[in-house]
Protein backbone atom coordinates (compact mmCIF):
# COMPACT_ATOMS: atom_id res chain seq x y z
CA UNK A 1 138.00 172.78 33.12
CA UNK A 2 140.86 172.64 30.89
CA UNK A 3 140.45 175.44 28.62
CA UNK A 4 142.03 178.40 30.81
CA UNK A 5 139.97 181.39 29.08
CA UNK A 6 137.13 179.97 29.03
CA UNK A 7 137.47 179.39 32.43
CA UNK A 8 137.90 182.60 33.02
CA UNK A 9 135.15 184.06 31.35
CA UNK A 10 132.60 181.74 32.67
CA UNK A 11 133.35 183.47 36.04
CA UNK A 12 134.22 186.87 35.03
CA UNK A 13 130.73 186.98 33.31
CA UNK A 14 129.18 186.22 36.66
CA UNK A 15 130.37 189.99 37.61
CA UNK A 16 128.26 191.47 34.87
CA UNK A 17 125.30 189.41 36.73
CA UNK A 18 125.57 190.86 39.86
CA UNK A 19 126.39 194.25 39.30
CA UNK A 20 123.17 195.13 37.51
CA UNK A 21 120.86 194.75 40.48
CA UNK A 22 122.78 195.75 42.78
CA UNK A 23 124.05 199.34 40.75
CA UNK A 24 120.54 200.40 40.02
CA UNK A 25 119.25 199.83 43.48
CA UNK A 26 122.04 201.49 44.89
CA UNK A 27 122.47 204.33 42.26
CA UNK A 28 118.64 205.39 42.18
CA UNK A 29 117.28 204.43 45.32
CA UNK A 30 117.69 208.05 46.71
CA UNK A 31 116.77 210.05 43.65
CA UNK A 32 113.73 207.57 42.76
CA UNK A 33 112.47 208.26 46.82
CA UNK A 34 113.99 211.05 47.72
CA UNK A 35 112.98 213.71 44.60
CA UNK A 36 110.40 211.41 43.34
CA UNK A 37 108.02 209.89 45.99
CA UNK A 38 108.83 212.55 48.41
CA UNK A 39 111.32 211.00 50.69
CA UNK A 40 113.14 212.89 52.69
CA UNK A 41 116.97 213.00 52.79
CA UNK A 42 117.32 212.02 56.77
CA UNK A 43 114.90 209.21 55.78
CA UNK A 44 117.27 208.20 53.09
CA UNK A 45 120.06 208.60 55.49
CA UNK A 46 118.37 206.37 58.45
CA UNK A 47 117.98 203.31 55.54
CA UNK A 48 121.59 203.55 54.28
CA UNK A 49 122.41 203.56 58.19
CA UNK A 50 120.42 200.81 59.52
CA UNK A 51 121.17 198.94 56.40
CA UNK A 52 124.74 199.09 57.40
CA UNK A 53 124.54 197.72 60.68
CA UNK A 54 122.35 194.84 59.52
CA UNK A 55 124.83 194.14 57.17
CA UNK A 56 127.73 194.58 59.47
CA UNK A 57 126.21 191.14 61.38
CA UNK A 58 124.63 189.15 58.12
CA UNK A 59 127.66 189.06 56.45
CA UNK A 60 130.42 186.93 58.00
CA UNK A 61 127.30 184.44 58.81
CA UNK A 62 126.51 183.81 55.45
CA UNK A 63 130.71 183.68 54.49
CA UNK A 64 130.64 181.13 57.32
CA UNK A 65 127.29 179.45 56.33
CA UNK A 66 129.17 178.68 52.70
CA UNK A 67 132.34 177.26 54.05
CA UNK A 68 130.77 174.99 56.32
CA UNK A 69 128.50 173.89 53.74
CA UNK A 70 129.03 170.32 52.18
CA UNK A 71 126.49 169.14 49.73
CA UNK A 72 127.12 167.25 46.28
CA UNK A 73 126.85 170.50 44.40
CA UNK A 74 129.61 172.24 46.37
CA UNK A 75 129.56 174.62 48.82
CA UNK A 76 129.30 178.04 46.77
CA UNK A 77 126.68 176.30 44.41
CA UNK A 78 123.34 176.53 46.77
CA UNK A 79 123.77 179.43 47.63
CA UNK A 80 123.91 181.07 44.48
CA UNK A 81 121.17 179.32 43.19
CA UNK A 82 118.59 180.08 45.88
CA UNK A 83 120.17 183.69 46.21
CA UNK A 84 119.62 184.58 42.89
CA UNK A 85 116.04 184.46 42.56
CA UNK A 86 115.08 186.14 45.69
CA UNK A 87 117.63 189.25 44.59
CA UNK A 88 115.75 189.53 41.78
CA UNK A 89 112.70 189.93 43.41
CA UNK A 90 113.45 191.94 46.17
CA UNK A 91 114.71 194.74 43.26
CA UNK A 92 111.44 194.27 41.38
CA UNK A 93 109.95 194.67 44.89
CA UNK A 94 111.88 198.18 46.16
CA UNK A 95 110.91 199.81 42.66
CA UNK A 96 107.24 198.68 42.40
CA UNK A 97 106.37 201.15 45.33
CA UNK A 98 102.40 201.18 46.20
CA UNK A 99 100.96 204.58 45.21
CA UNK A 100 99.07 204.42 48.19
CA UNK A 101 102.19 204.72 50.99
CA UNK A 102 103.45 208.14 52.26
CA UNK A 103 104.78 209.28 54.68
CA UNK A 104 106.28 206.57 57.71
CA UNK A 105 104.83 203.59 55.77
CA UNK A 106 106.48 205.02 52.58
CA UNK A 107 109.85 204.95 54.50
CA UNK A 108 109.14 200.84 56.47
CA UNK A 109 108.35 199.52 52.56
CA UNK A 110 111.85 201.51 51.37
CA UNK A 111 113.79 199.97 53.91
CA UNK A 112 112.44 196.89 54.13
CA UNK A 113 113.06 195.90 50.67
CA UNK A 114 116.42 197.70 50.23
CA UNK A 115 117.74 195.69 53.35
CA UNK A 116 116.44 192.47 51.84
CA UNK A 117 117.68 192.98 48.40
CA UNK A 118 121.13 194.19 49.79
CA UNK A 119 121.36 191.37 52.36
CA UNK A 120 120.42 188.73 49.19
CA UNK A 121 123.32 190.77 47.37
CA UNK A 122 125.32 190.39 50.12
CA UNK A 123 124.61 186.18 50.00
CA UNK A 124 125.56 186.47 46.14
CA UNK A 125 128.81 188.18 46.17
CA UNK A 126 130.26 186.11 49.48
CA UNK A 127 129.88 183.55 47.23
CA UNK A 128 130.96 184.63 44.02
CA UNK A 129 133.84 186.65 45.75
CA UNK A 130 134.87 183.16 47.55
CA UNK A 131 135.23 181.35 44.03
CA UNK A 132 138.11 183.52 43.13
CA UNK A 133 140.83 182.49 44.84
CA UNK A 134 140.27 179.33 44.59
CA UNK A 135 139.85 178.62 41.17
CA UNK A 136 142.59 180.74 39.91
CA UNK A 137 145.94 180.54 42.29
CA UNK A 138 148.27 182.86 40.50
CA UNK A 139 149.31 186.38 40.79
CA UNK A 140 149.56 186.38 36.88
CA UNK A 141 145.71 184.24 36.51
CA UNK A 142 144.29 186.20 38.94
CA UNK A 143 145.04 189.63 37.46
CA UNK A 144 143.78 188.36 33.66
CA UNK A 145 140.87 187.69 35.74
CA UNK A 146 140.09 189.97 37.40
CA UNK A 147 140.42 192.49 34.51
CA UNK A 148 138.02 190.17 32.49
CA UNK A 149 135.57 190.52 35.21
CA UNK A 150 135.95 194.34 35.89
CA UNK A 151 135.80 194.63 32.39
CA UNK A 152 131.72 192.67 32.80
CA UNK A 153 131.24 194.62 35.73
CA UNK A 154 131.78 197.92 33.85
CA UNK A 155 129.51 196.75 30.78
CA UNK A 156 127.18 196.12 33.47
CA UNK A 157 127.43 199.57 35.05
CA UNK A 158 126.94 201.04 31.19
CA UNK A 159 123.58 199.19 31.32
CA UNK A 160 122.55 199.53 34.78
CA UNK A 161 123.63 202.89 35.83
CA UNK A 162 124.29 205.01 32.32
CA UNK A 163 121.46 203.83 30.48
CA UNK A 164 118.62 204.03 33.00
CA UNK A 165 117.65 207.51 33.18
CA UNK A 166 117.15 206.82 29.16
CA UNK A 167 115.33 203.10 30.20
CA UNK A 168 113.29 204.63 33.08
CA UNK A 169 112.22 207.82 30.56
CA UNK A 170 110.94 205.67 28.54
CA UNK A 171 109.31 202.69 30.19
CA UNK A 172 109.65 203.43 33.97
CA UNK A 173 111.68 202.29 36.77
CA UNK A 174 109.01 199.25 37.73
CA UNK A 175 109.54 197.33 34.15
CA UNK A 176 113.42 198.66 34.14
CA UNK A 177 113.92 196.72 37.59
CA UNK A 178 112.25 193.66 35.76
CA UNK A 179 114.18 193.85 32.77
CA UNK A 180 117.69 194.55 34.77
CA UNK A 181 116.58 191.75 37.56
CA UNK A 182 115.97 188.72 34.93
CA UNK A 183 119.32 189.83 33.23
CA UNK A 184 121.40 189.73 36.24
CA UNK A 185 119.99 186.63 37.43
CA UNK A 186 120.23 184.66 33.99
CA UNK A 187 123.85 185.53 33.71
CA UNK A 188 124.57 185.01 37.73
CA UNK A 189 122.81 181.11 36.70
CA UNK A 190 125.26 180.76 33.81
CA UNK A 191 128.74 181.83 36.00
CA UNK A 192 126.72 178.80 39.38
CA UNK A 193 126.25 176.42 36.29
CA UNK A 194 129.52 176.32 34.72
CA UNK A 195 132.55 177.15 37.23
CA UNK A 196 133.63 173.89 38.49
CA UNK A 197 134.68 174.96 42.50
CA UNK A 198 137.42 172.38 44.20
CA UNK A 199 136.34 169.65 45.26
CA UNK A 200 135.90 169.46 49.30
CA UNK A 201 137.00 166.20 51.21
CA UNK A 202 134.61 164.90 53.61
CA UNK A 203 137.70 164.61 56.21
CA UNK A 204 138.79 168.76 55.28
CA UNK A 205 138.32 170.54 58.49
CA UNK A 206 135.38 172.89 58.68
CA UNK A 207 135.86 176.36 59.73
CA UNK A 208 134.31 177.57 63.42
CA UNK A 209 132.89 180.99 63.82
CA UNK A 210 134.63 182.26 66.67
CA UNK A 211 137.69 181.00 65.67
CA UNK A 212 137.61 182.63 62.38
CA UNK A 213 136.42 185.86 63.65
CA UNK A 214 138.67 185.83 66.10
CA UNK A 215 141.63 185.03 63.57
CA UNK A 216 140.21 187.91 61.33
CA UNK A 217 140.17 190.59 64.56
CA UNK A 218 144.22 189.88 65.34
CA UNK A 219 144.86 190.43 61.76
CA UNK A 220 146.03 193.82 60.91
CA UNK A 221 146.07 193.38 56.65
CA UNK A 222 142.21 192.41 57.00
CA UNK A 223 141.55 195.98 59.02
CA UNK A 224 143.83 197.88 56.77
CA UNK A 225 142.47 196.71 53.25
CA UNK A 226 139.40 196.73 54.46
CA UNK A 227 138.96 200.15 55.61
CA UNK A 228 141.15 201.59 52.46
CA UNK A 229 138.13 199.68 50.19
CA UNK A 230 135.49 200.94 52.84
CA UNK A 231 136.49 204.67 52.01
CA UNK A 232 137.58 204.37 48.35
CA UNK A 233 133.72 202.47 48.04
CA UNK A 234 131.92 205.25 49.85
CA UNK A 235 133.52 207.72 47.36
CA UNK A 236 132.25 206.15 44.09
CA UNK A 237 128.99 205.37 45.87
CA UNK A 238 128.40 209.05 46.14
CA UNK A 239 129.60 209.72 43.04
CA UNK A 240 127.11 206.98 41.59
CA UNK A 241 124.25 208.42 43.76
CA UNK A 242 125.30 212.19 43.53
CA UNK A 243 125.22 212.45 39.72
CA UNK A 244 121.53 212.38 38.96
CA UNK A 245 121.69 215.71 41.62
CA UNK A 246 124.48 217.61 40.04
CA UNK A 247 123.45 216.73 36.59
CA UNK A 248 120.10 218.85 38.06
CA UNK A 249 120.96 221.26 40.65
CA UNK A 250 124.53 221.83 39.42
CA UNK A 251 125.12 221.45 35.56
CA UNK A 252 121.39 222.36 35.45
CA UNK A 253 121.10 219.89 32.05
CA UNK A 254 118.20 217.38 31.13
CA UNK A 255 118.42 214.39 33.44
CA UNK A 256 119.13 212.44 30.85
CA UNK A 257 122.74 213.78 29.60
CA UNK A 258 123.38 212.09 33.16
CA UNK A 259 124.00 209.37 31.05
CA UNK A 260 126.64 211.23 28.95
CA UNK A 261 128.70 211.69 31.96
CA UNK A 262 127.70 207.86 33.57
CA UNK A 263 129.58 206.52 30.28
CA UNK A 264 132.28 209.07 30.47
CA UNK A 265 133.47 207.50 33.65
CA UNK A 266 132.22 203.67 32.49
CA UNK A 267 133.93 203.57 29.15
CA UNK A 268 137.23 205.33 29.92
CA UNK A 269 137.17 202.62 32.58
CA UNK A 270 136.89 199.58 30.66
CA UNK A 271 140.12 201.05 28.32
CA UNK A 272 141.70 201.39 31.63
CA UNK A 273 140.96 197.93 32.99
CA UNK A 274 143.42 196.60 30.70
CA UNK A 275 146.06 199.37 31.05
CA UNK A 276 145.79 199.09 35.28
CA UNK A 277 146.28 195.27 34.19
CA UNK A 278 149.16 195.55 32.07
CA UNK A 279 150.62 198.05 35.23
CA UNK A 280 150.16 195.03 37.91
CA UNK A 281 151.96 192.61 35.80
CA UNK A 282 154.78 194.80 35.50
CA UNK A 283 155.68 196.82 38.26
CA UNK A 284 154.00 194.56 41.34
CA UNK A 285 150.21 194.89 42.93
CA UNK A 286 151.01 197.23 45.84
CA UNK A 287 152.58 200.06 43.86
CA UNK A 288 150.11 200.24 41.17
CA UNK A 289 147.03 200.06 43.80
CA UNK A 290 148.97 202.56 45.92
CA UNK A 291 148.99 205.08 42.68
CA UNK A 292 145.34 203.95 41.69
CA UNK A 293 143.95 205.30 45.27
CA UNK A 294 146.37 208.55 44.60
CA UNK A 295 144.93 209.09 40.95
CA UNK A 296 141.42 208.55 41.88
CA UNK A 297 141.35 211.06 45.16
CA UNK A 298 143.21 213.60 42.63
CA UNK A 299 140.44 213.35 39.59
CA UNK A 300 137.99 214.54 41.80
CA UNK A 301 139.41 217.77 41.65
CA UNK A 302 138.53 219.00 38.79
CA UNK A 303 135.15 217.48 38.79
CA UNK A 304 134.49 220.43 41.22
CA UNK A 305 134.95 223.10 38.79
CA UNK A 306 132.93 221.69 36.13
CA UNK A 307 130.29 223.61 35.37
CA UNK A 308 128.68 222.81 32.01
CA UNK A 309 128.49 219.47 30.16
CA UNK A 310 132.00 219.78 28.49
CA UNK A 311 133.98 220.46 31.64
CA UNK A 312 132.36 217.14 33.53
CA UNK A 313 132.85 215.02 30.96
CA UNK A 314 136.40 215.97 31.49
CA UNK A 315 136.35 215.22 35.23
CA UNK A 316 134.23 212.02 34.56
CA UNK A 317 137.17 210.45 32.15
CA UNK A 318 139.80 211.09 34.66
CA UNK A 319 137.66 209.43 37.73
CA UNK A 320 136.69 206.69 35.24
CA UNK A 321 140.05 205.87 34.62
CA UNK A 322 141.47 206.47 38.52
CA UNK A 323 137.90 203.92 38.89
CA UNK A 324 139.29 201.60 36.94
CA UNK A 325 143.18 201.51 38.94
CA UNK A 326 141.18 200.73 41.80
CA UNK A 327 138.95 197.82 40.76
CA UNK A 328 141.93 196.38 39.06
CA UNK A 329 143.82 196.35 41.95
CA UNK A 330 141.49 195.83 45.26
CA UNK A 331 140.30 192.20 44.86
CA UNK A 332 144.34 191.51 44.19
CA UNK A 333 144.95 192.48 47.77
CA UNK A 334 141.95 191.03 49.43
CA UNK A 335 142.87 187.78 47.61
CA UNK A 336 145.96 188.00 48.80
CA UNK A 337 144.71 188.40 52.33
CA UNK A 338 143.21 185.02 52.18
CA UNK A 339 146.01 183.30 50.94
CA UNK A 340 148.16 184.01 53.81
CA UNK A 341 145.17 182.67 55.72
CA UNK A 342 144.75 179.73 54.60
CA UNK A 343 148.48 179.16 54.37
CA UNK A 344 148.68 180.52 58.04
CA UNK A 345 146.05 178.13 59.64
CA UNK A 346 145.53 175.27 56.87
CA UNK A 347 141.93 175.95 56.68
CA UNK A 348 139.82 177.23 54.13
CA UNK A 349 137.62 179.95 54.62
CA UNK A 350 137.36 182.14 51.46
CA UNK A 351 133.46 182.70 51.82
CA UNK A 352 134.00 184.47 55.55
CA UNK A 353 137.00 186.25 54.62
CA UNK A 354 135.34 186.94 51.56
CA UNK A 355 131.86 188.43 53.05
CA UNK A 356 134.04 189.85 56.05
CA UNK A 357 135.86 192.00 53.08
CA UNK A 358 132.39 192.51 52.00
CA UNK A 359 131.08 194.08 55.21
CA UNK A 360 134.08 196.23 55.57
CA UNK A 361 133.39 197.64 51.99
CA UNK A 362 129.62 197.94 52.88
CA UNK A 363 130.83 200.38 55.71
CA UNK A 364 130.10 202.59 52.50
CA UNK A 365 125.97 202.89 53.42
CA UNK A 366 127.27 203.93 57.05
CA UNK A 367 129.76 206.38 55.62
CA UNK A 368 127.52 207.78 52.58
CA UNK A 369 124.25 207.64 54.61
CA UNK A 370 126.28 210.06 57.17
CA UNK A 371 127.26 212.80 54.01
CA UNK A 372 123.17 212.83 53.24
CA UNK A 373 122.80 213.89 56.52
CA UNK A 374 125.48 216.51 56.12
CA UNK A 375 123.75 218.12 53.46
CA UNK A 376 120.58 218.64 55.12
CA UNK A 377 122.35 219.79 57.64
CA UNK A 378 125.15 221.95 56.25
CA UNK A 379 123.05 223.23 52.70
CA UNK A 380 119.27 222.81 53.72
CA UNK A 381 118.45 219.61 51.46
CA UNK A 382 115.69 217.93 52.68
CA UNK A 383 114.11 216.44 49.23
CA UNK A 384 113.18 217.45 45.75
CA UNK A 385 110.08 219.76 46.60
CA UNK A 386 112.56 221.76 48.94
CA UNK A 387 115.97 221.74 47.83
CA UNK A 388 117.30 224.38 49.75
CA UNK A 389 118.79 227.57 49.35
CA UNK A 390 121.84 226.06 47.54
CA UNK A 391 120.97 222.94 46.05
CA UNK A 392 124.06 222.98 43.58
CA UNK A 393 126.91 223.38 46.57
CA UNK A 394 124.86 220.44 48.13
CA UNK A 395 125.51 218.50 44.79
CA UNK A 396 129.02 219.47 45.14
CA UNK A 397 129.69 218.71 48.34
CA UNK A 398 128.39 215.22 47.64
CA UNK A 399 129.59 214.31 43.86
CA UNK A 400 133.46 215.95 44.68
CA UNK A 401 134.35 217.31 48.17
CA UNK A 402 133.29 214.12 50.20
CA UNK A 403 134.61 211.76 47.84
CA UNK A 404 138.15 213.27 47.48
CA UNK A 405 138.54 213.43 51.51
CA UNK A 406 137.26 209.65 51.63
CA UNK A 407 139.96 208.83 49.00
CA UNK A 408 142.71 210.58 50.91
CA UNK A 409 141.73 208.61 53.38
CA UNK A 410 141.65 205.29 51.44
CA UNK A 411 145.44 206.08 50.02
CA UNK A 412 146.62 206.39 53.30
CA UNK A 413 145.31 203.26 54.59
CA UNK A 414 147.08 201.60 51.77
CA UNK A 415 150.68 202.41 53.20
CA UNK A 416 150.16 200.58 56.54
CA UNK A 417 150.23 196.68 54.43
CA UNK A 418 152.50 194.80 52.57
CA UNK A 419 152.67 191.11 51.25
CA UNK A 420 155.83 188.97 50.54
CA UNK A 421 156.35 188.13 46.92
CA UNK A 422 155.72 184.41 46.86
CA UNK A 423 153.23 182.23 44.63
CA UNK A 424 151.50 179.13 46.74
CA UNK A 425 152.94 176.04 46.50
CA UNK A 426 151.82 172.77 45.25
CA UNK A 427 151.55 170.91 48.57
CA UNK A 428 149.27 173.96 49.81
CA UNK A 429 145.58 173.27 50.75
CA UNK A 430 144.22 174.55 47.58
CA UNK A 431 145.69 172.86 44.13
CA UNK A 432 147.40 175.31 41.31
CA UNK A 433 145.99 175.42 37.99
């Protein structure tokens, strides 16, 4: 493709695709079970936990599944395009519950379809996450890029997160899911369709399993990355999931000024895409992630003293924008990451790396799944028909105190790597643009 933004935005738009499905059934699976259909919040916990593990094994099989794949549509290309209808089935699927379950087989049909929609995400974004490095092979590309697409994804989240207590008002969550499922796949369609992936030589090595795991458990920047995204993805998973609580039991507004403060954090981010951008370009990638993950952990501050609309709209622009630091900056690194890889062993396997970087930011369901617990534990929550004796310190504790100690966490991580400043050469495995 010769036309470098158009290039660019036939991939970037891919991110808008698969962050709708994936934001609403991560966003409102809890408060659509949990203080809808009567789900309990250790129930809620033991899905995001098992759905952890599962994904802790499916994902570096399907990265490795995609690199070894050879077929005259490429390897990313058929996996995408079976992927994409089955996600959009399983979310149909999670929010058409039966009004006939309760109880245990209320809990086996949540799980069941969140784990298969998840593990279908999990296929999708392997893939799509493997197409970036190799299409675009400079520091300077890759950040244009990757704003584009952050700059989708946050559109996305406007729609798919912000909107939907207004959507699911109106015409439920069953024909929102629909709606948001067909949209995501159409534009996930578009991104297979028209980015042309390097070409594979028959004679090009194929990755092996074990070796790649293996090469992936010696490597200290993989573990150190990973776990800084693991955290800093568990805290804006809470805050994602939390907000529909503190909106309630908190701020004690209509449910649906949750979507005020949803595009208070969405909007300011998508302003601050470019700025985060403009940042990487000219003071380097490490500093300007390094002061992302310090921003972000330091907006949740004053989140925890809002107490009316006003205030949190305050502490949701300053989170948006510390949001927006870190999704400028964390694909940089894990791109990165497989660069020296490939350069290091001469073979190419962006799709394991890829869904290996995947799992490790997954770790979020383990890590979120365990502050549900916490609640119940620590404030009484057990669901919306008994909230407790302090249902808006619970909301708290999960929408502000857990996520700034996770992104204290995540900054720290972020001072144990570093990368030497050099572009890939020519004569490398995978052609510049």
């Amino acid at each position: 493709m010769n036309n470098p933004k158009l290039k660019s935005f036939n991939y970037a738009v891919g991110m808008f695709g698969t962050s709708i499905p994936i934001n609403m059934l991560k966003t409102y699976a809890a408060f659509y079970y949990v203080d809808s259909l009567g789900l309990t919040m250790l129930q809620m916990s033991l899905i995001l936990t098992v759905y952890a593990f599962v994904d802790a094994l499916d994902n570096p099989i399907y990265g490795f599944l995609s690199d070894r794949t050879r077929s005259r549509w490429g390897r990313r290309r058929p996996w995408l395009t079976i992927g994409t209808p089955l996600l959009v089935l399983g979310l149909i699927a999670f929010f058409s519950t039966p009004a006939f379950l309760a109880g245990d087989s209320l809990l086996a049909y949540a799980m069941l379809f969140y784990i298969f929609t998840g593990t279908l995400d999990s296929v999708i974004n392997a893939n799509y996450g493997a197409l970036f490095p190799e299409l675009f092979r400079t520091d300077a590309s890759r950040a244009s890029t990757n704003a584009l697409r952050q700059a989708f994804q946050l559109v996305a989240m406007i729609i798919s997160i912000a909107l939907t207590p207004v959507v699911t008002d109106a015409i439920g969550f069953q024909l929102t899911a629909i709606i948001y499922g067909i949209l995501g796949g159409v534009v996930i369609l578009y991104m297979t369709f028209t980015s042309q992936e390097t070409h594979v030589h028959d004679e090009e090595t194929k990755p092996e399993l074990w070796d790649s795991i293996k090469s992936l458990l010696v490597n200290p920047k993989f573990w150190v990355a990973g776990f800084a995204n693991a955290f800093y993805s568990a805290a804006m998973s809470l805050v994602l999931v939390a907000l529909p609580f503190f909106v309630k039991y908190k701020l004690q507004i209509p449910n649906s000024q949750s979507t005020i403060l949803f595009a208070s954090v969405l909007i300011i981010a998508i302003v601050g895409v470019a700025i985060w951008a403009w940042l990487v370009k000219k003071f380097g990638m490490m500093p300007v992630w390094r002061a992302a993950l310090a921003f972000l952990a330091v907006a949740f501050v004053p989140l925890y003293f809002a107490n009316s609309l006003p205030t949190a709209i305050v502490g949701c622009v300053l989170v948006g924008l510390g949001f927006a630091g870190a999704i400028t900056t964390m694909d940089l690194v894990g791109a990165k990451i497989m660069d020296e890889d490939t350069q290091k062993h001469n073979v190419r396997r962006e799709g394991i790396i890829s869904s290996a970087m995947g799992f490790m930011n997954r770790l979020n369901g383990l890590i979120t799944g365990q502050a549900f617990a916490l609640v119940f534990r620590i404030y009484g929550f057990e669901s919306g028909d008994k909230p407790g004796p302090a249902p808006d310190q619970a909301a708290s504790f999960l929408m502000a105190i857990s996520p700034f100690v996770l992104m204290l966490i995540s900054f720290t991580f972020s001072f144990f790597i570093s990368f030497k400043n050099r572009q890939p050469a020519a004569s490398e495995a995978l052609p510049k643009e």
